[in-house]
C-alpha atoms as a PDB file:
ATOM      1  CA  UNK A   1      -2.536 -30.991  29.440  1.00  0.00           C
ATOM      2  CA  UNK A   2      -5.676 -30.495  31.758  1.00  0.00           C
ATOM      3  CA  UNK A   3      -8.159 -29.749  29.284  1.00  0.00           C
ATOM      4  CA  UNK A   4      -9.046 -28.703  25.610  1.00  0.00           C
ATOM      5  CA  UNK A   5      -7.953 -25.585  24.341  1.00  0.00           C
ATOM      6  CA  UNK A   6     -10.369 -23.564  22.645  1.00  0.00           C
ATOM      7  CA  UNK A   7      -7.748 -22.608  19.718  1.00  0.00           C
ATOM      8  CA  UNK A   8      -7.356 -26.351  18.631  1.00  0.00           C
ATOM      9  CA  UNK A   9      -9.494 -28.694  16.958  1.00  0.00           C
ATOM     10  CA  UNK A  10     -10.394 -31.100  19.589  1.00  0.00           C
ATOM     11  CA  UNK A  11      -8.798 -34.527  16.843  1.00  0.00           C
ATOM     12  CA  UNK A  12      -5.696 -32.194  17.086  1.00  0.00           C
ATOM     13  CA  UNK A  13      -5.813 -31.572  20.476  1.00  0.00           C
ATOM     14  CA  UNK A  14      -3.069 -32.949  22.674  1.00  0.00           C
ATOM     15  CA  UNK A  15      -5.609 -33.285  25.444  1.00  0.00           C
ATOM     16  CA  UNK A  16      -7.588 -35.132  22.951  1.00  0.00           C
ATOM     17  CA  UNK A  17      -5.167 -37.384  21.491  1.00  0.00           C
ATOM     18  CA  UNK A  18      -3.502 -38.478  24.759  1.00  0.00           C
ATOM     19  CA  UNK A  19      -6.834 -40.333  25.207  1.00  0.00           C
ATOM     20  CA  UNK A  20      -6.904 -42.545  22.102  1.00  0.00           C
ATOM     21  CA  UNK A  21      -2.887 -43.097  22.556  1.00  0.00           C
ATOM     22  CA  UNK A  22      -2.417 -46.932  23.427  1.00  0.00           C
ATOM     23  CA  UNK A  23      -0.811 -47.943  26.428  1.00  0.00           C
ATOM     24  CA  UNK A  24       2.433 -48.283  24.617  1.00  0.00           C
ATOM     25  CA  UNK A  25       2.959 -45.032  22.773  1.00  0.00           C
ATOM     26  CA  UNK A  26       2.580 -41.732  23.398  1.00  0.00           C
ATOM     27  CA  UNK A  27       1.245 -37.930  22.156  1.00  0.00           C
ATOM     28  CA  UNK A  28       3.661 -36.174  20.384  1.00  0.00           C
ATOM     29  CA  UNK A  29       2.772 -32.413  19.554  1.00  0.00           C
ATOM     30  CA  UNK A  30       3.926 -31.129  15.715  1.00  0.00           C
ATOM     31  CA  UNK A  31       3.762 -27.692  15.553  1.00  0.00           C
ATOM     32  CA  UNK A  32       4.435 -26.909  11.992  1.00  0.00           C
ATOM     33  CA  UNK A  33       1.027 -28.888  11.173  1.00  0.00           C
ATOM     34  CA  UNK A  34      -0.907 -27.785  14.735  1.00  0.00           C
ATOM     35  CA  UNK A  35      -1.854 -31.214  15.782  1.00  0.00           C
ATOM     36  CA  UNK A  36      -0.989 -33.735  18.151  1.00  0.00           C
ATOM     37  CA  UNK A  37      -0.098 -37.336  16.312  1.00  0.00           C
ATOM     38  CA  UNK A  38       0.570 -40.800  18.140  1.00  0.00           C
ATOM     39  CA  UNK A  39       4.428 -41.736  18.970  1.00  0.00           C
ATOM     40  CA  UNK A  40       4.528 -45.959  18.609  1.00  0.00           C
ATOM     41  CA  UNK A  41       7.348 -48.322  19.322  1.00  0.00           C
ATOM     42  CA  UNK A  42       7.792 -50.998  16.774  1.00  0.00           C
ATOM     43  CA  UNK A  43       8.398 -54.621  16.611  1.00  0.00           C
ATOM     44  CA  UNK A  44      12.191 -54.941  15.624  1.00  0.00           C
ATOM     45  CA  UNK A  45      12.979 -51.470  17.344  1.00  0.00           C
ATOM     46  CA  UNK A  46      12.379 -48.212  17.106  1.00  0.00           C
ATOM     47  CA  UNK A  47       9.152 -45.163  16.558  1.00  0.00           C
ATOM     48  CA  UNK A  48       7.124 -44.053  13.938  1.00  0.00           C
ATOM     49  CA  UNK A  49       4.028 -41.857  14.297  1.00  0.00           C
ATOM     50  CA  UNK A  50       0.558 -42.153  13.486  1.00  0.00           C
ATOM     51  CA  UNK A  51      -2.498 -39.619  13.121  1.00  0.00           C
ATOM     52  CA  UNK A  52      -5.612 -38.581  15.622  1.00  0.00           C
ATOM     53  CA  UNK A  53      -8.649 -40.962  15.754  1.00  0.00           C
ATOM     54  CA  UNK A  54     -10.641 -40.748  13.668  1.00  0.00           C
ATOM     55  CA  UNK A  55      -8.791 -38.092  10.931  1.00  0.00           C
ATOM     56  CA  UNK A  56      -5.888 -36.103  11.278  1.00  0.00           C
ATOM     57  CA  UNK A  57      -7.181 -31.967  10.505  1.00  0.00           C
ATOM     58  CA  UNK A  58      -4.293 -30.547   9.109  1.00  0.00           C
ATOM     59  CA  UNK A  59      -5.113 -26.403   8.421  1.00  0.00           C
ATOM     60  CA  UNK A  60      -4.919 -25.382   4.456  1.00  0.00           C
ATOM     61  CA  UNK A  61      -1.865 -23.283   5.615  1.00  0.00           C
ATOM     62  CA  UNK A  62       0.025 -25.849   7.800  1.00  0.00           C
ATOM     63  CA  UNK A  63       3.783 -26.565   7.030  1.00  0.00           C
ATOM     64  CA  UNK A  64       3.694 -30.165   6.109  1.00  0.00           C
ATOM     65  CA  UNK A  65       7.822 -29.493   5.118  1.00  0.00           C
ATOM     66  CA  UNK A  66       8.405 -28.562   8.563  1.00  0.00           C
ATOM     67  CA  UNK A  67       6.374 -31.353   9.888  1.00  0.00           C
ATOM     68  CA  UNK A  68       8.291 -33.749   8.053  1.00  0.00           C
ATOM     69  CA  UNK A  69      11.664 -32.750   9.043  1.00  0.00           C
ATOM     70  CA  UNK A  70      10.901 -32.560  12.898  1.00  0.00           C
ATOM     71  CA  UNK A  71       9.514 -35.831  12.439  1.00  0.00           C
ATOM     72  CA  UNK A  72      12.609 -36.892  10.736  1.00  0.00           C
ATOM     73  CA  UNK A  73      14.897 -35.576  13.304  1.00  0.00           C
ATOM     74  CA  UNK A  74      13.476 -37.469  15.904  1.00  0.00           C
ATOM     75  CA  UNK A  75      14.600 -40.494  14.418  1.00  0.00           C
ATOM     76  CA  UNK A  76      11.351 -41.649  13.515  1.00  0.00           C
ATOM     77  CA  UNK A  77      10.834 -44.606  11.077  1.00  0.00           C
ATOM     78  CA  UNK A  78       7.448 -43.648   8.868  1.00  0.00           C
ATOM     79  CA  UNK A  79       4.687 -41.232   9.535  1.00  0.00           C
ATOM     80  CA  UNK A  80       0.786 -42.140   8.551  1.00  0.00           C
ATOM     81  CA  UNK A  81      -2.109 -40.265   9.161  1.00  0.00           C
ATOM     82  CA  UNK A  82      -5.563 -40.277   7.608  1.00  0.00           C
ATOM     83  CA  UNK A  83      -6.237 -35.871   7.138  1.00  0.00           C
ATOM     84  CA  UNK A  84      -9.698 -34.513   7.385  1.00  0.00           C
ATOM     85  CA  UNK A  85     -10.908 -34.759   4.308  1.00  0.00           C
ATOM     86  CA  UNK A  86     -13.151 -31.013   5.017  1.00  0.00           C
ATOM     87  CA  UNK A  87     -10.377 -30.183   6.597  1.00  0.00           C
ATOM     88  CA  UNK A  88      -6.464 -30.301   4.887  1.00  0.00           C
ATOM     89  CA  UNK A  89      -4.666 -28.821   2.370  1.00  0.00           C
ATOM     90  CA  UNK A  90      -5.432 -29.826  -1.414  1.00  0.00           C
ATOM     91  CA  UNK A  91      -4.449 -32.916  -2.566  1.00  0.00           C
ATOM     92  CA  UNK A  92      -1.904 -31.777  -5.083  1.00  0.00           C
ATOM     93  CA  UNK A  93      -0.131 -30.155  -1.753  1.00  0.00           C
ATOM     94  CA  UNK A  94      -0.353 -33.536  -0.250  1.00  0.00           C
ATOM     95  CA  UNK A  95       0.609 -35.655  -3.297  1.00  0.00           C
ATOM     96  CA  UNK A  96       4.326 -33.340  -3.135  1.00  0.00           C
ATOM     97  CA  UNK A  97       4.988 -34.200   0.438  1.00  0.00           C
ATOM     98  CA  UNK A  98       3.653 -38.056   1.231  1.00  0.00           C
ATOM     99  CA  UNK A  99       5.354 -40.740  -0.992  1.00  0.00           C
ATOM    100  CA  UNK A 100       2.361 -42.380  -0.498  1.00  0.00           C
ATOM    101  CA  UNK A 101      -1.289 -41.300  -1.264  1.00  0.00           C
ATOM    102  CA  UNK A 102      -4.052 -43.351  -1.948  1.00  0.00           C
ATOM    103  CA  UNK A 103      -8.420 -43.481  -1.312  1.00  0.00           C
ATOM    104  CA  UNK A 104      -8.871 -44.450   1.872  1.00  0.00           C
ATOM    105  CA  UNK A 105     -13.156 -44.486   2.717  1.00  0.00           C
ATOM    106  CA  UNK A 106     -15.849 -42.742   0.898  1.00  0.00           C
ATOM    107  CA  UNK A 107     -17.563 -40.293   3.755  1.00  0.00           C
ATOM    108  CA  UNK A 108     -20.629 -39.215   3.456  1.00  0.00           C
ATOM    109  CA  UNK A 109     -22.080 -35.700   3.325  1.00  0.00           C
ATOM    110  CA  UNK A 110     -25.254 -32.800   3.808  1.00  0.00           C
ATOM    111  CA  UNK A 111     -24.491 -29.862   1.713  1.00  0.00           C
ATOM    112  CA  UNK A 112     -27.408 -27.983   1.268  1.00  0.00           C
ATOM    113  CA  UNK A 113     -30.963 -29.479   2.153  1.00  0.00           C
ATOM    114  CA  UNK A 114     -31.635 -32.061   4.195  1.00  0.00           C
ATOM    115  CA  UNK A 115     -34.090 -34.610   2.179  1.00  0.00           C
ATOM    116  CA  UNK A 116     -33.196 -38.287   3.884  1.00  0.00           C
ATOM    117  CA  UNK A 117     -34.776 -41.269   1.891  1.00  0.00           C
ATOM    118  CA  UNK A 118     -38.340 -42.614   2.131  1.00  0.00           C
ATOM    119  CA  UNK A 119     -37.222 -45.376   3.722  1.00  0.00           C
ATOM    120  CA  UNK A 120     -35.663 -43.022   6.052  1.00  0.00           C
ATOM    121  CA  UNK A 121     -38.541 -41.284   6.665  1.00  0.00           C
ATOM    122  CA  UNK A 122     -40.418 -43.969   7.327  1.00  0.00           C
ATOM    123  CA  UNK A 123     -37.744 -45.221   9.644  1.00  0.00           C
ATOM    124  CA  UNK A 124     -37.150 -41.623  11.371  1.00  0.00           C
ATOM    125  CA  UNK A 125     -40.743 -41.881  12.030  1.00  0.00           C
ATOM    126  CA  UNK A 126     -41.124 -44.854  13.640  1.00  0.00           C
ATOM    127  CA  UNK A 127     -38.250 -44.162  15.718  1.00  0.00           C
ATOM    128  CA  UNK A 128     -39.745 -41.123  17.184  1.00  0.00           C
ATOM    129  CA  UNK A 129     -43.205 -42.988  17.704  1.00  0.00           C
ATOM    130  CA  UNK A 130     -41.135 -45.543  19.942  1.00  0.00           C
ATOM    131  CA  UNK A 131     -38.428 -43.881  21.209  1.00  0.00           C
ATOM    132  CA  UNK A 132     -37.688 -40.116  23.651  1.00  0.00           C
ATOM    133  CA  UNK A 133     -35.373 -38.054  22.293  1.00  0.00           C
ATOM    134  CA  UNK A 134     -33.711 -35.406  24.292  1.00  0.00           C
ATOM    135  CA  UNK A 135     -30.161 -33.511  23.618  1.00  0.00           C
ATOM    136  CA  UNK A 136     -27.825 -32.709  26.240  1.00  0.00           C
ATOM    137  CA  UNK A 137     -24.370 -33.118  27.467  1.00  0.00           C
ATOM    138  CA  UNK A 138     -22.125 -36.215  27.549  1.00  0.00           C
ATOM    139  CA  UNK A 139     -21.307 -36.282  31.305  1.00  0.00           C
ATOM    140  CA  UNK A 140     -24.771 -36.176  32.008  1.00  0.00           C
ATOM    141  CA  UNK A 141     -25.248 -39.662  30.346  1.00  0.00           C
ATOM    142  CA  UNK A 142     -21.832 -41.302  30.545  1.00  0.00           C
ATOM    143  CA  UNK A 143     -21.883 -44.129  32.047  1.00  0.00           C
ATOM    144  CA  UNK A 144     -25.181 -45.194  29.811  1.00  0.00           C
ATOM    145  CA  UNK A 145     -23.054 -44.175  26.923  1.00  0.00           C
ATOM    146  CA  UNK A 146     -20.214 -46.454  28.451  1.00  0.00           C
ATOM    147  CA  UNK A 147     -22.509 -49.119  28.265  1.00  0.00           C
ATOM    148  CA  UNK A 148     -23.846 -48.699  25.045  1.00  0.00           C
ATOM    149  CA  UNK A 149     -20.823 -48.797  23.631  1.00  0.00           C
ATOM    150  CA  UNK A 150     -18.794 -51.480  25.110  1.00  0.00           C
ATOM    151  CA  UNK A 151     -21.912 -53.431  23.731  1.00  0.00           C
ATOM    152  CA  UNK A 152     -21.119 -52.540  20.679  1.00  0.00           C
ATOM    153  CA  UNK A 153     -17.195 -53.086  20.840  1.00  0.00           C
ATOM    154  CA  UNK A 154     -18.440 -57.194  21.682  1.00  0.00           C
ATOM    155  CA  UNK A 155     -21.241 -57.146  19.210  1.00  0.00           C
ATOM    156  CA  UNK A 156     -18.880 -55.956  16.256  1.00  0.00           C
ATOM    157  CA  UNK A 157     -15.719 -57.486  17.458  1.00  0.00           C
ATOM    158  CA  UNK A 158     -13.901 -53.970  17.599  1.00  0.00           C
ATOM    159  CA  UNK A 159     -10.672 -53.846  17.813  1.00  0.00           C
ATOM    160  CA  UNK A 160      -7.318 -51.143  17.950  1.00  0.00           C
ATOM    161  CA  UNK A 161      -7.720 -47.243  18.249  1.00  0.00           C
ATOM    162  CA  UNK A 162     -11.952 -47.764  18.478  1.00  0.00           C
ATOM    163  CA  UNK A 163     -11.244 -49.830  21.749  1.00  0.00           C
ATOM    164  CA  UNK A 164     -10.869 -46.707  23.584  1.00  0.00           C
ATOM    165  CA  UNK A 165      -8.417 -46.892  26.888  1.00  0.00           C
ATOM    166  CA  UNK A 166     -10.667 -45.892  30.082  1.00  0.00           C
ATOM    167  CA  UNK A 167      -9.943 -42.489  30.114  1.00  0.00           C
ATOM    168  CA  UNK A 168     -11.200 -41.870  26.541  1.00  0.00           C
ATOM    169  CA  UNK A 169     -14.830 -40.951  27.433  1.00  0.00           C
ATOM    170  CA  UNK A 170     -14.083 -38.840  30.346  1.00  0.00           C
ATOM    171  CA  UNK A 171     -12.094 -36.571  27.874  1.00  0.00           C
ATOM    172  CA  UNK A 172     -14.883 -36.866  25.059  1.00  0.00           C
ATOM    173  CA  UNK A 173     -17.196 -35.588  27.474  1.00  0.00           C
ATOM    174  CA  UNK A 174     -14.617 -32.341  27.735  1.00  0.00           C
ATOM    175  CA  UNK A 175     -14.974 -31.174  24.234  1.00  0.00           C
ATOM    176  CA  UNK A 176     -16.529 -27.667  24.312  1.00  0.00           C
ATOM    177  CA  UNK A 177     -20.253 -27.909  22.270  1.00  0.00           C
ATOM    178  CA  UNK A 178     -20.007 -31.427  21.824  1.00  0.00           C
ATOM    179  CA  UNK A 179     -23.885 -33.041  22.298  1.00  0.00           C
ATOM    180  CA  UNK A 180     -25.187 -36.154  23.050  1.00  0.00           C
ATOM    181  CA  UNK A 181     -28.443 -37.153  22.006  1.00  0.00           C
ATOM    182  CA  UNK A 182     -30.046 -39.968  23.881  1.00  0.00           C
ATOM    183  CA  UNK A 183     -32.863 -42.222  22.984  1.00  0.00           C
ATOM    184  CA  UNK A 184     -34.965 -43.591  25.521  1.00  0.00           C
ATOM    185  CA  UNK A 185     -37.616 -46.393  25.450  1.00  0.00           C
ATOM    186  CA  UNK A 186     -40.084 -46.477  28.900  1.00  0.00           C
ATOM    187  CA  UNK A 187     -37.198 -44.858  30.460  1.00  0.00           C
ATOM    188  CA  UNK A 188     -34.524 -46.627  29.401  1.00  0.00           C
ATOM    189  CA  UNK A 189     -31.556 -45.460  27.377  1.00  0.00           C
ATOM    190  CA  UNK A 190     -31.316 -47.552  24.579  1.00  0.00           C
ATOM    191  CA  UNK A 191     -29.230 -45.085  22.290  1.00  0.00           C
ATOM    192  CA  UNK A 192     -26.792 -42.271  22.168  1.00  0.00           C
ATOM    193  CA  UNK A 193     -25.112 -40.395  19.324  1.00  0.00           C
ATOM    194  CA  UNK A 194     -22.066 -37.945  19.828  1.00  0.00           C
ATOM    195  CA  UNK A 195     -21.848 -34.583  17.581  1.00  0.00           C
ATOM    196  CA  UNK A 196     -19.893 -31.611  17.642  1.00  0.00           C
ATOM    197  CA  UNK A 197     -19.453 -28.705  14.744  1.00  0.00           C
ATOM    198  CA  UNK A 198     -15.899 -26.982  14.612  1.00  0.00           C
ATOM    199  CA  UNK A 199     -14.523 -24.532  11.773  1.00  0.00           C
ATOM    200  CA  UNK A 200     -17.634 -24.854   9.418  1.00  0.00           C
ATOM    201  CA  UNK A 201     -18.128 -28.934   9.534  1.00  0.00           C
ATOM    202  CA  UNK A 202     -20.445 -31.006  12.012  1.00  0.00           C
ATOM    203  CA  UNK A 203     -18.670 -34.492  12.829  1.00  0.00           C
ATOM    204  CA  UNK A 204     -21.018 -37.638  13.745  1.00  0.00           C
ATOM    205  CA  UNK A 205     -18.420 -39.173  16.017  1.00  0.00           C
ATOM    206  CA  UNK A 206     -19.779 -41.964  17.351  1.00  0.00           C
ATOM    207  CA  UNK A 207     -23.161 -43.946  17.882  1.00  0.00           C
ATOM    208  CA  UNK A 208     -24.459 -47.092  19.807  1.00  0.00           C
ATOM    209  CA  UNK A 209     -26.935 -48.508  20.527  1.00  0.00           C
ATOM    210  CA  UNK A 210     -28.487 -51.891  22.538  1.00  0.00           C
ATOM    211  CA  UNK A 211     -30.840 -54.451  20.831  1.00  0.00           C
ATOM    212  CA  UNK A 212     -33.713 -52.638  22.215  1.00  0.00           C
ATOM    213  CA  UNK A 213     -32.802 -49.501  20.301  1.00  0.00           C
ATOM    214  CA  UNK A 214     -32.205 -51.234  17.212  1.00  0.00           C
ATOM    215  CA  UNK A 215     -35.548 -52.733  17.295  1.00  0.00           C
ATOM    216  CA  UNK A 216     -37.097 -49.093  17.443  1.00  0.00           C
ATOM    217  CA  UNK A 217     -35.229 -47.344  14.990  1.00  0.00           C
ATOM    218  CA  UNK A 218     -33.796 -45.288  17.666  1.00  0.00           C
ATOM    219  CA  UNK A 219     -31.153 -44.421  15.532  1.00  0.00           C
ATOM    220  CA  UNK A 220     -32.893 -43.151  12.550  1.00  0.00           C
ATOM    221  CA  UNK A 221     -34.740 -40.782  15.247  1.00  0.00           C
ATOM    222  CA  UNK A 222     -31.527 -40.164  16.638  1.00  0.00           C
ATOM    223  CA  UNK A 223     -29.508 -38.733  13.459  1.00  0.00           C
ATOM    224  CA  UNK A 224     -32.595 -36.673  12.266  1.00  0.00           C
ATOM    225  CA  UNK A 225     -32.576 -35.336  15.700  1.00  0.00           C
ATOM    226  CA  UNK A 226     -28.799 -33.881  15.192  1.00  0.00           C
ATOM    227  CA  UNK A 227     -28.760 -33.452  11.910  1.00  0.00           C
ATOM    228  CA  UNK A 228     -31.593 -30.590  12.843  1.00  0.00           C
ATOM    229  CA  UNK A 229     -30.239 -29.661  15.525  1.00  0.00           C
ATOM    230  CA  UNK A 230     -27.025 -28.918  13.653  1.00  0.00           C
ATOM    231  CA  UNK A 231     -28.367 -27.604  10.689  1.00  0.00           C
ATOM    232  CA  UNK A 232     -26.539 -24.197   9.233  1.00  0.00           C
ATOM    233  CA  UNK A 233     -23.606 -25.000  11.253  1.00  0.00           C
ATOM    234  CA  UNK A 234     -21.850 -26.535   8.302  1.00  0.00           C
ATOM    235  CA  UNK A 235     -21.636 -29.196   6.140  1.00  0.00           C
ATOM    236  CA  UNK A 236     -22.627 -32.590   8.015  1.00  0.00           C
ATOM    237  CA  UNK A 237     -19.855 -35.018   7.863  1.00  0.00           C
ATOM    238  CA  UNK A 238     -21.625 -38.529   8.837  1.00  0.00           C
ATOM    239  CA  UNK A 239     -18.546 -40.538   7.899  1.00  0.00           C
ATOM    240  CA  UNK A 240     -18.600 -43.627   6.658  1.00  0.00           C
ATOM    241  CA  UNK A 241     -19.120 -47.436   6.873  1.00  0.00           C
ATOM    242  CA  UNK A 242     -16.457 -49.545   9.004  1.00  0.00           C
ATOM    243  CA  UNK A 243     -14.798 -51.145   5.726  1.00  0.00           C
ATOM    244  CA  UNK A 244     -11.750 -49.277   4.473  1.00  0.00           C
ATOM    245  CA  UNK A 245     -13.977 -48.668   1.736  1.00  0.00           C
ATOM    246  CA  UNK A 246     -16.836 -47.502   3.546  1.00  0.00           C
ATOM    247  CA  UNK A 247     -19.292 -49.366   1.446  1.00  0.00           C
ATOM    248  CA  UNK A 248     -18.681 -52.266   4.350  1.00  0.00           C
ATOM    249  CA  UNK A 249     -21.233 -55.171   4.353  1.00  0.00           C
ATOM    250  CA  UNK A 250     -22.505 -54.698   8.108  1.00  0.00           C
ATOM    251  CA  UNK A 251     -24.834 -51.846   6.386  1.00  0.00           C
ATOM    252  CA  UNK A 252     -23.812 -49.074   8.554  1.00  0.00           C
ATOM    253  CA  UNK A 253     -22.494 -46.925   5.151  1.00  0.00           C
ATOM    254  CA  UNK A 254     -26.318 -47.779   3.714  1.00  0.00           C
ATOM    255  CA  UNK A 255     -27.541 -46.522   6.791  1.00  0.00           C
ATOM    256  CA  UNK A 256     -25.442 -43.091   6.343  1.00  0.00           C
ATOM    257  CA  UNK A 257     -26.219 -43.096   2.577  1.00  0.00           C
ATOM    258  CA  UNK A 258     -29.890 -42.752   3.446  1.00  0.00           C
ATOM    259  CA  UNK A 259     -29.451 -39.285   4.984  1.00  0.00           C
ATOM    260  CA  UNK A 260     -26.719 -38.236   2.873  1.00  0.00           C
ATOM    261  CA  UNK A 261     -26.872 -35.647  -0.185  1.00  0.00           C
ATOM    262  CA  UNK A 262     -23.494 -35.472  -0.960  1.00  0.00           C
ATOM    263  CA  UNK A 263     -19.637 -37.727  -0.126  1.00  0.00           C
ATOM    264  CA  UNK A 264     -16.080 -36.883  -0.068  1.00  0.00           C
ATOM    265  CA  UNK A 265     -13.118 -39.442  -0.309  1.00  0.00           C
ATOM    266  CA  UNK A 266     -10.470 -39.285   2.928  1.00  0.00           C
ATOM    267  CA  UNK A 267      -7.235 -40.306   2.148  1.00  0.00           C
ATOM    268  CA  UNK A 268      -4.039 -42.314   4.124  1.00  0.00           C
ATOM    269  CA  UNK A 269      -1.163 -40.671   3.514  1.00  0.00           C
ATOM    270  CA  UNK A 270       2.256 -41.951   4.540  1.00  0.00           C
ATOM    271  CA  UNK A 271       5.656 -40.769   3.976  1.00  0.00           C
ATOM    272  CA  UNK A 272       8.984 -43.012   4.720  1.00  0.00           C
ATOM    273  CA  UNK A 273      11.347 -40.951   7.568  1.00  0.00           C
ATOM    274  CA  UNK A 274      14.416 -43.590   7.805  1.00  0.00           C
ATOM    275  CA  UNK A 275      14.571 -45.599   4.783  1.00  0.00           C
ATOM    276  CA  UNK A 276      17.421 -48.042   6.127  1.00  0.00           C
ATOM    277  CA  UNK A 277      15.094 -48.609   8.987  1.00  0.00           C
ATOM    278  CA  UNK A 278      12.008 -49.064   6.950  1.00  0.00           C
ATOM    279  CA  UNK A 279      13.546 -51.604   4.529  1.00  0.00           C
ATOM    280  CA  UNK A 280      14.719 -53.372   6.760  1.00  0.00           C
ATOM    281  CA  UNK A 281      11.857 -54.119   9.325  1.00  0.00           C
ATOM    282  CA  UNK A 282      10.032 -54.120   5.746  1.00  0.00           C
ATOM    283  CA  UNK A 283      11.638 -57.527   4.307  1.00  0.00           C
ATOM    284  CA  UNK A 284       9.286 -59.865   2.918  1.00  0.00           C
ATOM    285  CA  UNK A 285       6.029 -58.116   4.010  1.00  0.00           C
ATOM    286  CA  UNK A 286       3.264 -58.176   1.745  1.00  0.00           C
ATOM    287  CA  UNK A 287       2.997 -54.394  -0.595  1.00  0.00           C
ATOM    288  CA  UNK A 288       0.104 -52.217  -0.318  1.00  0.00           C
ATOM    289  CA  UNK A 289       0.082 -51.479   3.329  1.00  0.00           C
ATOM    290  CA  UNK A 290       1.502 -48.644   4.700  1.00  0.00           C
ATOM    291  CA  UNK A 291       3.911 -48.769   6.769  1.00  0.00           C
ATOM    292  CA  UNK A 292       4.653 -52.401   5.009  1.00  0.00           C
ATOM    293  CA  UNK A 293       6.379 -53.498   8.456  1.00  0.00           C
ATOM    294  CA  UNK A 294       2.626 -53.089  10.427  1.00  0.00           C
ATOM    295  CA  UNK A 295       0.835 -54.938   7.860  1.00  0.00           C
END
């Protein structure tokens, strides 16, 4: 693959999903559900699969039997994937084909009218008092949004998928209408936030920002700034906090909750391939987890 293709959603995209793939596994292309997934070798031998970063869209009419049984065939151990939640069959659909179903994070929504908090408004304010704001294109502001964001990787400690491999911003910077607005503060870019808008939903994707944008709200000036700019382009997913409940301490689901109207819960779904294989890497693992054998 040399670039996105305009008939994919760019999570499903191959092109895409290479890019988040760690250095160990691979992109692996299921056709009967349109979207690329993540082909990992596991301790004690052999593959399973795992979904895009950061959801898995899976198309109301995608054939999660055929899916399965490619999958399957391959000699693959478990699949997991998290699906879009604006984006995936019903869960009833879901519930007949994945063993296991469960909540995964509460993401938060505009649906209608955009009416953030008071203390959002207050905070939106000030953030456009302190801070530029101007929209473009990623590649025009990579390398500050490289910095930004490996800030943010030490600050919070980030580990797995969200420590993207080096090539992972070079492709984000590929995705056809995806913006960037930047926040600036006497010239300096002390903010950035990533948005695109594909079949009828707007995606936050990512944000960072350096100590000097936090002290200037930049990213309260920042959302309002897409969130306009998007408006009537679909329903505004922001996502949600970094807990697997969304609701995480570090405030960054508060800070989503104050422009929200609306929320919608995603959830991990996981179905067993090779049972033998599962049970046995499985063996005195703690339950819950899915795949048992990665938790």
């Amino acid at each position: 693959m040399n670039g996105f293709s305009t008939d994919l959603h760019p999570y499903a995209d191959p092109f895409y999903v290479e890019a988040v793939t760690p250095a160990d596994a691979q992109s692996l292309w299921v056709p009967g559900w349109a979207t690329a997934c993540v082909k990992r070798p596991v301790a004690g031998g052999g593959y399973d699969v795992g979904g895009s970063y950061p959801l898995t869209p899976l198309r109301t009419g995608c054939d999660l039997t055929a899916g399965l049984a490619q999958l399957q065939a391959e000699g693959l151990i478990s699949v997991v994937l998290v699906p879009d939640p604006l984006a995936r069959p019903p869960l009833e659909t879901l519930s007949r084909h994945f063993a296991h179903l469960v909540k995964f994070k509460t993401h938060l929504l505009i649906d209608g009218p955009y009416a953030p908090s008071r203390h959002h408004r207050e905070r939106i304010r000030r953030g456009y008092r302190r801070c530029a704001v101007t929209q473009g294109p990623l590649i025009s502001g990579l390398e500050d949004w490289k910095r930004l964001y490996a800030g943010l990787v030490a600050k919070r400690g980030i580990t797995g998928m969200a420590d993207f491999r080096a090539p992972y911003f070079d492709r984000l910077a590929a995705i056809p209408g995806l913006s960037a607005f930047t926040a600036s503060v006497e010239g300096q870019i002390v903010g950035m936030t990533l948005w695109f808008a594909r079949d009828g939903v707007v995606y936050n994707h990512l944000t960072a920002c350096d100590e000097t944008g936090y002290a200037n709200s930049a990213a309260f000036a920042l959302y309002d700034a897409a969130i306009t700019a998007f408006a009537g382009q679909g329903v505004i997913n922001l996502g949600g906090g970094s807990g697997a409940s969304g609701a995480d301490g570090g405030g960054l689901f508060a800070f989503k909750q104050g422009f929200a109207n609306a929320e919608i819960t995603a959830h991990i779904c996981g179905q067993i391939l090779d049972a033998e294989a599962y049970a046995r890497l499985s063996t005195g693992k703690p339950p819950g987890f899915f795949p048992a054998y990665r938790g």
